[in-house]
Each structure stands twice: as C-alpha cells, then as structure tokens.
C-alpha atoms as a PDB file:
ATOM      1  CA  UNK A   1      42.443 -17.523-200.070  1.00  0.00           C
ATOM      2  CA  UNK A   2      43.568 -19.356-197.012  1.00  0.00           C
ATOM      3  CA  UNK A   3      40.845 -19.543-194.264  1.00  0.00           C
ATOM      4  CA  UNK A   4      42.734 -20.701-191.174  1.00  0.00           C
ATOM      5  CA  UNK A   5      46.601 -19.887-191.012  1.00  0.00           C
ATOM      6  CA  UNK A   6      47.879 -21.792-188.200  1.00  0.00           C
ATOM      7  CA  UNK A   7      51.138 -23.710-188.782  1.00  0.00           C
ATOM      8  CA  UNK A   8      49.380 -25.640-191.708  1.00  0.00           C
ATOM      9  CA  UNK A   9      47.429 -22.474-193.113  1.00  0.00           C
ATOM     10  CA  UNK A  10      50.203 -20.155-192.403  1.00  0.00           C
ATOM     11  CA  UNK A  11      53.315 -23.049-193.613  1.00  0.00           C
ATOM     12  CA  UNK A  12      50.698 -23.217-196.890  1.00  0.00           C
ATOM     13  CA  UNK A  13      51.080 -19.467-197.338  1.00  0.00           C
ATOM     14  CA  UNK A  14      54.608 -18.996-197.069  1.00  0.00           C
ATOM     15  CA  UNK A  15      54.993 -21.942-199.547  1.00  0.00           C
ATOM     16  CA  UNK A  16      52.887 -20.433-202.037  1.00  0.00           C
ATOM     17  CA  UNK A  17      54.694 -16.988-201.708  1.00  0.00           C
ATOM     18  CA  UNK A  18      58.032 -18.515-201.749  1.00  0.00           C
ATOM     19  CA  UNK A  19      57.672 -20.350-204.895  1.00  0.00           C
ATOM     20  CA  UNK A  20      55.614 -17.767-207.025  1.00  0.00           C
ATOM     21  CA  UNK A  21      52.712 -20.425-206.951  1.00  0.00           C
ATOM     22  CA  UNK A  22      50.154 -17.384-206.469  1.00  0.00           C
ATOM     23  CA  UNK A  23      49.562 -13.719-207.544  1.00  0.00           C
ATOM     24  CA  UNK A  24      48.047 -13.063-204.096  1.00  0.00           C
ATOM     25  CA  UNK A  25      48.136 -14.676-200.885  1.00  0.00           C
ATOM     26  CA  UNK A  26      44.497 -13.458-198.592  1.00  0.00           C
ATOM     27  CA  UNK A  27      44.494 -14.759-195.232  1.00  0.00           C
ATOM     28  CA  UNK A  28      41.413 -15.055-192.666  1.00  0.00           C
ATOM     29  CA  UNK A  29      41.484 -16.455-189.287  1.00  0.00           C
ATOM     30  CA  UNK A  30      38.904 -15.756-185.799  1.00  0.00           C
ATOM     31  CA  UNK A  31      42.183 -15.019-184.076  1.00  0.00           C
ATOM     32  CA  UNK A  32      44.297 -11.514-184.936  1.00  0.00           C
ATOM     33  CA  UNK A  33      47.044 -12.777-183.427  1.00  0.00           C
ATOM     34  CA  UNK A  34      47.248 -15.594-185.780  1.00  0.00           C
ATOM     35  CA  UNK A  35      47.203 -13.320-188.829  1.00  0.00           C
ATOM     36  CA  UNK A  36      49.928 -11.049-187.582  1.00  0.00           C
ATOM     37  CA  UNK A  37      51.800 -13.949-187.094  1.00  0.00           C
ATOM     38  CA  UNK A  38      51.388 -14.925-190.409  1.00  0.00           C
ATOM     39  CA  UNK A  39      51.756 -12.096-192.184  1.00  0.00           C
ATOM     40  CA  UNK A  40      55.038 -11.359-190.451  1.00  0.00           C
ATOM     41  CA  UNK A  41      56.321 -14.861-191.402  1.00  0.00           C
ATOM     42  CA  UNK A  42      55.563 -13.755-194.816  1.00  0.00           C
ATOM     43  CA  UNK A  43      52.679 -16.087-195.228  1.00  0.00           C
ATOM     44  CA  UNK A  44      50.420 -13.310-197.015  1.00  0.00           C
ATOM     45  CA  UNK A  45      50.574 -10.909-199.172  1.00  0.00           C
ATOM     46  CA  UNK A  46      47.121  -9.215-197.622  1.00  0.00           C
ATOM     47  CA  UNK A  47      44.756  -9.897-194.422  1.00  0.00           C
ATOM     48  CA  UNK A  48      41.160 -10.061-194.674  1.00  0.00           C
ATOM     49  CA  UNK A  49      38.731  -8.412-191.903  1.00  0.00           C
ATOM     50  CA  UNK A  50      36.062 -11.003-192.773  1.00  0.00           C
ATOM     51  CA  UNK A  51      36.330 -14.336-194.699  1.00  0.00           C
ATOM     52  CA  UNK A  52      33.687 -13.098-197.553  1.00  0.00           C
ATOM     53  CA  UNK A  53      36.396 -10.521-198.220  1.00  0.00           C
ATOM     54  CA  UNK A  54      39.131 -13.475-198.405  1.00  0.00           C
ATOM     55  CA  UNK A  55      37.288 -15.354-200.747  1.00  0.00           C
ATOM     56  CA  UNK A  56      35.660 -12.587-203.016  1.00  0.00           C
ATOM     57  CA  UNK A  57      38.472 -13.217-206.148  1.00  0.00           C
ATOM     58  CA  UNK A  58      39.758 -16.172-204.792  1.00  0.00           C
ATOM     59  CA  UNK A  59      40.482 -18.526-207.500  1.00  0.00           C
ATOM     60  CA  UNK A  60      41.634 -21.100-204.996  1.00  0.00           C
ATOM     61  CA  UNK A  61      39.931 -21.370-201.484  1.00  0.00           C
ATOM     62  CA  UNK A  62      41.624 -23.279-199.188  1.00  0.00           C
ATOM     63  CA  UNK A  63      39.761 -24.194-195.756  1.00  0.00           C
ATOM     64  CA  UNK A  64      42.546 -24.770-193.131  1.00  0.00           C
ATOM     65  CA  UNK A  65      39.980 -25.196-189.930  1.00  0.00           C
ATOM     66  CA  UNK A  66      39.437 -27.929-187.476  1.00  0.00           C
ATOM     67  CA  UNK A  67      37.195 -30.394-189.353  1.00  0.00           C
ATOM     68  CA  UNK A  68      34.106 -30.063-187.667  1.00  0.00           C
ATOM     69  CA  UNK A  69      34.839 -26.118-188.261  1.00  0.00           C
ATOM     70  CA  UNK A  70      35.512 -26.601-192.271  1.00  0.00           C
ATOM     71  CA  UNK A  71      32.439 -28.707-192.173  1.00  0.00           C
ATOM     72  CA  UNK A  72      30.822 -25.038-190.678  1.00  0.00           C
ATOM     73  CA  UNK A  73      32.804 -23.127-192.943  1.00  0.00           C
ATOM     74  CA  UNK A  74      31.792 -24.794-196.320  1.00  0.00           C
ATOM     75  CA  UNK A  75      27.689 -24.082-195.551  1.00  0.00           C
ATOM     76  CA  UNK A  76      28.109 -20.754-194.311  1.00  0.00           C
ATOM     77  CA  UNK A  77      30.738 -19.184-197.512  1.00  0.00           C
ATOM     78  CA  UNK A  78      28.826 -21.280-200.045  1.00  0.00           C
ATOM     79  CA  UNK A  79      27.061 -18.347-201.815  1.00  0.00           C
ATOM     80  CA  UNK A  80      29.775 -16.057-201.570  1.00  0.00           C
ATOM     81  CA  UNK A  81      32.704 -18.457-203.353  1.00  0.00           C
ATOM     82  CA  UNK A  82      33.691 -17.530-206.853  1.00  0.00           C
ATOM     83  CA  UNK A  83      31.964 -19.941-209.349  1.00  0.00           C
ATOM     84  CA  UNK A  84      35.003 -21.276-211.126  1.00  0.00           C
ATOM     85  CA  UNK A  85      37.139 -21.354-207.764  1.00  0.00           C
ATOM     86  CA  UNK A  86      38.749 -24.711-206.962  1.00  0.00           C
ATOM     87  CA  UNK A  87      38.027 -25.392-203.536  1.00  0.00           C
ATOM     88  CA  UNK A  88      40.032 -27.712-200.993  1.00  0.00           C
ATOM     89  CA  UNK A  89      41.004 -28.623-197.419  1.00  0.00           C
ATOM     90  CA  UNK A  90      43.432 -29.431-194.850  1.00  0.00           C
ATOM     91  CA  UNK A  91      41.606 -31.492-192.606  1.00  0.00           C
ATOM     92  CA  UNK A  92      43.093 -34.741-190.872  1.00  0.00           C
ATOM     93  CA  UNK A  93      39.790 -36.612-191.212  1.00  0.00           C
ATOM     94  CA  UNK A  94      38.103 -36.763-194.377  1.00  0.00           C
ATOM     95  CA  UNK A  95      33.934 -38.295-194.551  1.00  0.00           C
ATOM     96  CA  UNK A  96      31.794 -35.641-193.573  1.00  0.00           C
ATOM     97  CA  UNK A  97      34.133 -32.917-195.177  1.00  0.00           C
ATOM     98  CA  UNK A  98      34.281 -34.450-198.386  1.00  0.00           C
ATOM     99  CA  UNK A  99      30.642 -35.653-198.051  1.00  0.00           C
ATOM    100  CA  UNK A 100      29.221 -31.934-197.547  1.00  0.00           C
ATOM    101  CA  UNK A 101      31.917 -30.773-199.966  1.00  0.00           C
ATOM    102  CA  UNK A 102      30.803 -32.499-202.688  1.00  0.00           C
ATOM    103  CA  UNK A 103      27.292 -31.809-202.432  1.00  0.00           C
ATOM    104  CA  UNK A 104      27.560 -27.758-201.993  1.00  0.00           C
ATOM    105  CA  UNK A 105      30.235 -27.098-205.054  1.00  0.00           C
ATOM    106  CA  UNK A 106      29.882 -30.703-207.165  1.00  0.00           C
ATOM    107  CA  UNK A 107      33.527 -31.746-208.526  1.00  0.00           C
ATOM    108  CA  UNK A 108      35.390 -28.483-207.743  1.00  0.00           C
ATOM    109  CA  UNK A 109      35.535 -29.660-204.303  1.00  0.00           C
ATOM    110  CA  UNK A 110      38.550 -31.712-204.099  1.00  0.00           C
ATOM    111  CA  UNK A 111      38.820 -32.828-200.511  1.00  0.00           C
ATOM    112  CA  UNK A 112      43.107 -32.892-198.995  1.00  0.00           C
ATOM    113  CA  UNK A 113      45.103 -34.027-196.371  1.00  0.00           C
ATOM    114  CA  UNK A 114      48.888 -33.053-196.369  1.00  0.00           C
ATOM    115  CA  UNK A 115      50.577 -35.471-194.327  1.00  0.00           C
ATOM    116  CA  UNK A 116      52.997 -33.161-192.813  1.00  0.00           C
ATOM    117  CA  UNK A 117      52.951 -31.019-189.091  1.00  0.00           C
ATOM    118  CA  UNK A 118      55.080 -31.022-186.359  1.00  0.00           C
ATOM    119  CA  UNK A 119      54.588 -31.052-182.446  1.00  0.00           C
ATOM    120  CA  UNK A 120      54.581 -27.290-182.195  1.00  0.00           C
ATOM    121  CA  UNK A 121      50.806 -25.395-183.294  1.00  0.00           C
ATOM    122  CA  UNK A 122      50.459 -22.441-184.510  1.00  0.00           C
ATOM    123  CA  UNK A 123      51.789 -19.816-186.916  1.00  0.00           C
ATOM    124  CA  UNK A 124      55.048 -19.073-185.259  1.00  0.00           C
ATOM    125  CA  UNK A 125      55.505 -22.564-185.943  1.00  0.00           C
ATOM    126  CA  UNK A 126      54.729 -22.667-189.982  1.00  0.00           C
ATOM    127  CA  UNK A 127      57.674 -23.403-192.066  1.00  0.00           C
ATOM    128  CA  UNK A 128      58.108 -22.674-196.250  1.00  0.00           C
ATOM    129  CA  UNK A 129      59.144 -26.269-196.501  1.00  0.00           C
ATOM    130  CA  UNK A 130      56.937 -27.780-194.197  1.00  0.00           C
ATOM    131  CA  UNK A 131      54.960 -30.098-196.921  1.00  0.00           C
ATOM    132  CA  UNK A 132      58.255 -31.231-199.368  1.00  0.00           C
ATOM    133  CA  UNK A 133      58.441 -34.713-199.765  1.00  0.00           C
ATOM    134  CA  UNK A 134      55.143 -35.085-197.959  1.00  0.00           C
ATOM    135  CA  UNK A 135      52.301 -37.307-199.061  1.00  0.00           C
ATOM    136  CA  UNK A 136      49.282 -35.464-199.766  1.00  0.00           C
ATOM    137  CA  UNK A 137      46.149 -36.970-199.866  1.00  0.00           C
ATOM    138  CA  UNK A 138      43.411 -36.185-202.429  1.00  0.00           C
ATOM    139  CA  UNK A 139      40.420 -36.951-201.221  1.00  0.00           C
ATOM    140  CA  UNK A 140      36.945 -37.806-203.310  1.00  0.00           C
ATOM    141  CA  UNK A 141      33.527 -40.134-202.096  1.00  0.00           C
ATOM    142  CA  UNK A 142      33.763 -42.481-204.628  1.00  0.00           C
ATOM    143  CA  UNK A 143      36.757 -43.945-207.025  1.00  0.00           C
ATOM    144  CA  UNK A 144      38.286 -41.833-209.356  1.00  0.00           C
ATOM    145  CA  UNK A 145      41.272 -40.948-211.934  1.00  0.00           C
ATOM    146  CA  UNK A 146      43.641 -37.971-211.754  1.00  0.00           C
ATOM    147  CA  UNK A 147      44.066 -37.872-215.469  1.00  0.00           C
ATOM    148  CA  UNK A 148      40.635 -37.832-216.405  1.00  0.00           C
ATOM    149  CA  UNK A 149      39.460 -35.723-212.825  1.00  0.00           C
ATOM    150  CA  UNK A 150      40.181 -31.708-214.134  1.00  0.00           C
ATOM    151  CA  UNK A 151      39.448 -30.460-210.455  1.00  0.00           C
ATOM    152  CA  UNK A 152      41.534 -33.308-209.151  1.00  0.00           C
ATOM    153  CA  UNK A 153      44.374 -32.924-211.346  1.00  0.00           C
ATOM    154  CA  UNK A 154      44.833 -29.390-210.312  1.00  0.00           C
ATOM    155  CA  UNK A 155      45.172 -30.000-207.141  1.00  0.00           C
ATOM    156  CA  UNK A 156      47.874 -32.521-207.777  1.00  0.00           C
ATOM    157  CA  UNK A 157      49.539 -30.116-209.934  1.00  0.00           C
ATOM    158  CA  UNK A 158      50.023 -27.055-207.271  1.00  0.00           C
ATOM    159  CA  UNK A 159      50.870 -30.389-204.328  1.00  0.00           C
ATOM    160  CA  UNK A 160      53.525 -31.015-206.888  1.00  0.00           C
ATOM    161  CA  UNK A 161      54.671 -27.453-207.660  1.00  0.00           C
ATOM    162  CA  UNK A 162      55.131 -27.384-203.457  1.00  0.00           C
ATOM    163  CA  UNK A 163      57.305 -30.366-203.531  1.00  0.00           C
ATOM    164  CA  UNK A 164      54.738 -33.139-202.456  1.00  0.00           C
ATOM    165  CA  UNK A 165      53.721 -36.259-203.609  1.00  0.00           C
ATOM    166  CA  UNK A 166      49.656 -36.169-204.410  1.00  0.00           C
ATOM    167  CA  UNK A 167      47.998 -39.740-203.336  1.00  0.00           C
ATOM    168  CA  UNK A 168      44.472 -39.703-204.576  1.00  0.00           C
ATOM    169  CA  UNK A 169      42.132 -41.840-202.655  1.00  0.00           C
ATOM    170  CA  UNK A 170      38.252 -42.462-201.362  1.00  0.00           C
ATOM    171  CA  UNK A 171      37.167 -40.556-198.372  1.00  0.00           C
ATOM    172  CA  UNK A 172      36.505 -43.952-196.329  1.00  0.00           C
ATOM    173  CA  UNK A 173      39.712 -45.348-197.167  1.00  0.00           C
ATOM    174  CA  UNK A 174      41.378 -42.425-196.665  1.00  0.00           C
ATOM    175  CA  UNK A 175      39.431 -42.280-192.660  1.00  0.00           C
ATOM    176  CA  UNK A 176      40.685 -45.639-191.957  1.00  0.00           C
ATOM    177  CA  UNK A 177      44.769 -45.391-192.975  1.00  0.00           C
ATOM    178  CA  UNK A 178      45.151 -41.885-191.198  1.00  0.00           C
ATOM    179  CA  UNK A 179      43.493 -43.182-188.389  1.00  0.00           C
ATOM    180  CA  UNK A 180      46.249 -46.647-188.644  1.00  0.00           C
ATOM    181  CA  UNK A 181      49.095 -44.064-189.129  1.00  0.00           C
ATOM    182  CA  UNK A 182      48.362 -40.645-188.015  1.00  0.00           C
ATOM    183  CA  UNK A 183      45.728 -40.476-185.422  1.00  0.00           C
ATOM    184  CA  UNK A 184      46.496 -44.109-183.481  1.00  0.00           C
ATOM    185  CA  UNK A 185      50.074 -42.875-182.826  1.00  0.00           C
ATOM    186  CA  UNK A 186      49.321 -39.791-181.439  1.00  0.00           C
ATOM    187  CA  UNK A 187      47.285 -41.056-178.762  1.00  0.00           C
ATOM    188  CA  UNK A 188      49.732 -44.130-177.957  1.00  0.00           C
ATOM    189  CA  UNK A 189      51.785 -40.430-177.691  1.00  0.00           C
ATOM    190  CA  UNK A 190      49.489 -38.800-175.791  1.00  0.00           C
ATOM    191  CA  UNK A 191      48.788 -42.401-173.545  1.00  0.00           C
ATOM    192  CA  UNK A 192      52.711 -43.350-172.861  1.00  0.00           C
ATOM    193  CA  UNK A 193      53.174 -39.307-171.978  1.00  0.00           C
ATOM    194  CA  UNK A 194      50.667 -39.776-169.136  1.00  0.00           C
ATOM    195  CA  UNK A 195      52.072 -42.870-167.544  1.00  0.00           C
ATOM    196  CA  UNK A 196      54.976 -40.983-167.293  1.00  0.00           C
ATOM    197  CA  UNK A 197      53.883 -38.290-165.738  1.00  0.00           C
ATOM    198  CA  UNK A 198      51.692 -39.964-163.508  1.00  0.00           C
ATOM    199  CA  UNK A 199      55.141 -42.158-162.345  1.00  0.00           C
ATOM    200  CA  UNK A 200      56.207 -41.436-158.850  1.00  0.00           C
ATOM    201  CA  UNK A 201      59.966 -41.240-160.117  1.00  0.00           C
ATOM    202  CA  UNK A 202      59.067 -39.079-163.569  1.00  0.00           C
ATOM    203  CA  UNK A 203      61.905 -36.505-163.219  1.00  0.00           C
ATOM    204  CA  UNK A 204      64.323 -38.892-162.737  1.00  0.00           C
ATOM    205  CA  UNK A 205      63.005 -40.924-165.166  1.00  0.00           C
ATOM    206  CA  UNK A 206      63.292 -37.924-167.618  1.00  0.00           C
ATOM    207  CA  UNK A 207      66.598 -37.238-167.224  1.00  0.00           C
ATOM    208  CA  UNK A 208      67.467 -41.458-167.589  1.00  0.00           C
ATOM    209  CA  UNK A 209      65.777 -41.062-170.891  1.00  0.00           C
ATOM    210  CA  UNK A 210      67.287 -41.085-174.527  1.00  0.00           C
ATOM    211  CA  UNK A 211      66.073 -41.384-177.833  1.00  0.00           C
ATOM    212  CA  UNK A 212      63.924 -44.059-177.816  1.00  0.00           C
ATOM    213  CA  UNK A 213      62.113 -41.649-175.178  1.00  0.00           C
ATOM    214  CA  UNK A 214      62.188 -38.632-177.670  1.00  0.00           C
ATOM    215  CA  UNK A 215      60.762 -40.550-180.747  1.00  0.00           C
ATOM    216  CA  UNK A 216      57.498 -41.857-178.985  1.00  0.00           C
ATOM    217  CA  UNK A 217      57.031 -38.558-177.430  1.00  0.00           C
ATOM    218  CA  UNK A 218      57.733 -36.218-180.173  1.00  0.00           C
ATOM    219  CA  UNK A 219      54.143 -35.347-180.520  1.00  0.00           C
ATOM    220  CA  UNK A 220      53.258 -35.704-177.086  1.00  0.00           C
ATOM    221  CA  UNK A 221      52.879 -32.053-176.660  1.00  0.00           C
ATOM    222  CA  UNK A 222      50.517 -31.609-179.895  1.00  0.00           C
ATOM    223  CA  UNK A 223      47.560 -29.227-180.005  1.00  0.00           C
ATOM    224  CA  UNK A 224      45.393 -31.324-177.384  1.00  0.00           C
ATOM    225  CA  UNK A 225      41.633 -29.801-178.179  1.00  0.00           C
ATOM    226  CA  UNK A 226      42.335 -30.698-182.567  1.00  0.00           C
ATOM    227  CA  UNK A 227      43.549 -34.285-181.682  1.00  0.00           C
ATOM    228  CA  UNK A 228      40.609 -34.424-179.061  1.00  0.00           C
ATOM    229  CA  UNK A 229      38.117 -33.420-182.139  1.00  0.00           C
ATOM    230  CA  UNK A 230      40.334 -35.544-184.891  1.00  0.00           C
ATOM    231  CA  UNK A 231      39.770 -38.578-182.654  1.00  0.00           C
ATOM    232  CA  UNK A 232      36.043 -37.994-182.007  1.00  0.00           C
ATOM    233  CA  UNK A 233      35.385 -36.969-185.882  1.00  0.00           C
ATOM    234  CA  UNK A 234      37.288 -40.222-186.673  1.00  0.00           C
ATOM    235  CA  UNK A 235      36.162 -42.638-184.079  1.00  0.00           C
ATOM    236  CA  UNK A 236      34.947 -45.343-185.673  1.00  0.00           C
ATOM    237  CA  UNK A 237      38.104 -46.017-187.525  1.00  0.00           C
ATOM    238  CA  UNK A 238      40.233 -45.326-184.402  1.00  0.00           C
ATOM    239  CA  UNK A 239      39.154 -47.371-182.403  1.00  0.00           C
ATOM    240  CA  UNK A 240      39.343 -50.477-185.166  1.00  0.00           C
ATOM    241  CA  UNK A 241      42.980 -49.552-184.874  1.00  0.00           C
ATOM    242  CA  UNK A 242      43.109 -49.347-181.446  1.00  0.00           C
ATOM    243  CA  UNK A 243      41.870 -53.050-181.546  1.00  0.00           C
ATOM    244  CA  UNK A 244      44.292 -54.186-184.062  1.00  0.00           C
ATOM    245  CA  UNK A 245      47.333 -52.644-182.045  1.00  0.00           C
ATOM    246  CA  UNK A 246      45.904 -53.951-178.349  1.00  0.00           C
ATOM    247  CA  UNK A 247      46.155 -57.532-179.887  1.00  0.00           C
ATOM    248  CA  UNK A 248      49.482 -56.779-180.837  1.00  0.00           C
ATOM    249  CA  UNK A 249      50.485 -55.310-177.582  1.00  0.00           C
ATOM    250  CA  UNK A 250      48.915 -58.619-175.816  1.00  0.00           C
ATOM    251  CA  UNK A 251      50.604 -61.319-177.934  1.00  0.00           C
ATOM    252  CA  UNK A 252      53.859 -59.670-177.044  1.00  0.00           C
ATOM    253  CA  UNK A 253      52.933 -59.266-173.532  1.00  0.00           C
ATOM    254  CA  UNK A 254      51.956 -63.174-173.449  1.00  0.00           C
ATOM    255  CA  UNK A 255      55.210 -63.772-175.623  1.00  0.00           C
ATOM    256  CA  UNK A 256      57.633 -62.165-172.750  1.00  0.00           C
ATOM    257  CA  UNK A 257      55.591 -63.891-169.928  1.00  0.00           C
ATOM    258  CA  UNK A 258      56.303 -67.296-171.648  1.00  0.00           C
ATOM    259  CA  UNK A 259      59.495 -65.886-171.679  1.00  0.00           C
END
C-alpha cells in the first residue's frame, strides 16, 4: 500500500510493478487527480476510495506524505494496519517521523529516505527508474545493525531489489547530512533563482546563460510549499549548514577583495 503517489509514491509504484517486487500495488492519495495519474502511468494495480481500504492486506505500508502529514498519517491508520505489516516512509526529514514511528508499531517501523527526485512534482513526473543507483537511507532513533535488524533488513532487501543502495543510519544524523546535502542546496537554488529574477536585466541575462546557470538552477522550480515544510521540519540542522556555507561564502568573498 502506497499512501501518497506523487512522483516519489507514484515512481515507487511503477518500480514495484515493473520488477514483479509485489502481488498488488493499492494506491491512496487526497487528490483524484493524482491517482488517475498514477494508475495510468501504471503505478497500481488498484485505487483505494479511503486509505483504511489501502492498507487493510497490506503487507507493506508505505507513507509517501509531506512529513508533517506522515507524522498525521501514522496516529490516525495505527489501529487499522495489519499486525505483521512492515511499515516505512519517504520523508526528506527524519526525527519526529521516526520518533512517533517507533513508538506506535515498535521495530516494524523502519523509517526511509530515497535520495532520488527531480525538479518536476507530481505523478506525471514519476519514473520506473527513478531510485536506481540512489542512496536510500534507513532510518532508526538509536544505532543499529542490518544483519541482526529483521525489519531493517527487509527494507534493505526490496531498496536493493529496486536497484538502490540501502545506507542505514540514526534519525539525528540522518537530519543533519540531508540538511548539508539535500535541503541547503535547494534553497541556495531557490536564493540565486530570486536574485535573478529580481535583476533589472534578467531576460537578457537568461538568454547569456549556460550551464553553469542550468546546474545551480535545476531545482529552482521544485515543489515550493514541501521544501517550505522540509526546511521548517528541519530547521535546526539547516540553518547549522547555512552557517557553515556563509563562512565559506565570506572567506572567498574576503579572498577576491584581497585580490
């Protein structure tokens, strides 16, 4: 059961389908749109009218949300999840997930983090392939060992079977290194996109542009309310990496007025 199936829930879908990694593929998501999308990109084998109904034989749940949303999602399903179901996430920030994950369903929560997208949202956007190669973070509150983890080491089995790499880490260290290499450069994206547009000359300025240009403003156009609630649900850490690259940027711009 996938409960969310925009480009991550939907790209999840399609890679399950594709490589006979489940009997049955149940979507749920608030928007219709989203799972007609889905379905017609052949993420889904069947659409659920409620999520209860996605998750009645689920032996995998998979909450594909915003994170303050899965955070929701986990209280509210909670009596109605199979008792032997594994249970995991998507989320880009990990603490209170994990946290409230852990102390609902015990082990069989296994918090993740596929490190994998694109600038483009949605379910018109998912792709089969979408997570090979990709790391893909498994996520606990405290230390712990695939091989002697059961939960765990399911989870890095299917992340395998879909052609990614499973890294498992702690929740807080987890928070700290997606917010270093994740979250800080999409909003030196989002930042460098806006001084652009906010330059009298921008169109020109456009059309001057090359690849340099492109590669810091790939992402620019990414889903602006998730990375508003990713950097709020992850602020602490952000903004310790915000600090570490503003030193940066001020010893180089010391170092060029030295000349």
């Amino acid at each position: 059961a996938i409960l969310g199936v925009g480009l991550m829930g939907a790209s999840l879908g399609m890679a399950l389908r594709r490589r006979g990694l489940a009997k049955t593929v149940v979507g749920y998501d608030v928007r219709p749109s989203h799972l007609h999308i889905a379905s017609q990109q052949g993420a889904l084998d069947r659409v659920a009218a409620t999520p209860v109904e996605a998750i009645s034989e689920a032996d995998l749940v998979v909450f594909a949300a915003p994170p303050q949303a899965i955070v929701e999602q986990l209280s509210l399903l909670a009596p109605h999840i199979p008792s032997q179901a594994l249970i995991t996430d998507l989320g880009s920030v990990k603490g209170a997930i994990v946290h409230h994950g852990e102390a609902l369903f015990g082990l069989r929560f296994v918090g993740g983090h596929p490190m994998a997208g694109g600038p483009q949202s949605g379910p018109q956007a998912a792709q089969s392939e979408l997570f090979r190669g990709a790391a893909w973070a498994i996520v606990r509150s405290t230390p712990f060992s695939l091989d002697e983890d059961p939960w765990a080491h399911s989870l890095a089995t299917l992340i395998k079977a879909l052609g990614a790499r499973p890294l498992p880490m702690e929740a807080a260290q987890h928070d700290r290194l997606a917010a270093l290499v994740s979250h800080l450069p999409h909003l030196l994206s989002f930042a460098f996109m806006n001084m652009i547009e906010g330059h009298p000359n921008r169109e020109l300025a456009k059309q001057l542009a090359g690849g340099s240009f492109r590669d810091l403003t790939r992402i620019a156009c990414a889903d602006k309310a998730l990375w508003k609630e990713i950097f709020l649900q992850n602020r602490a850490e952000l903004l310790q990496a915000l600090a570490a690259f503003e030193s940066q940027l001020t010893l180089l711009r010391e170092e060029i007025e030295r000349g």
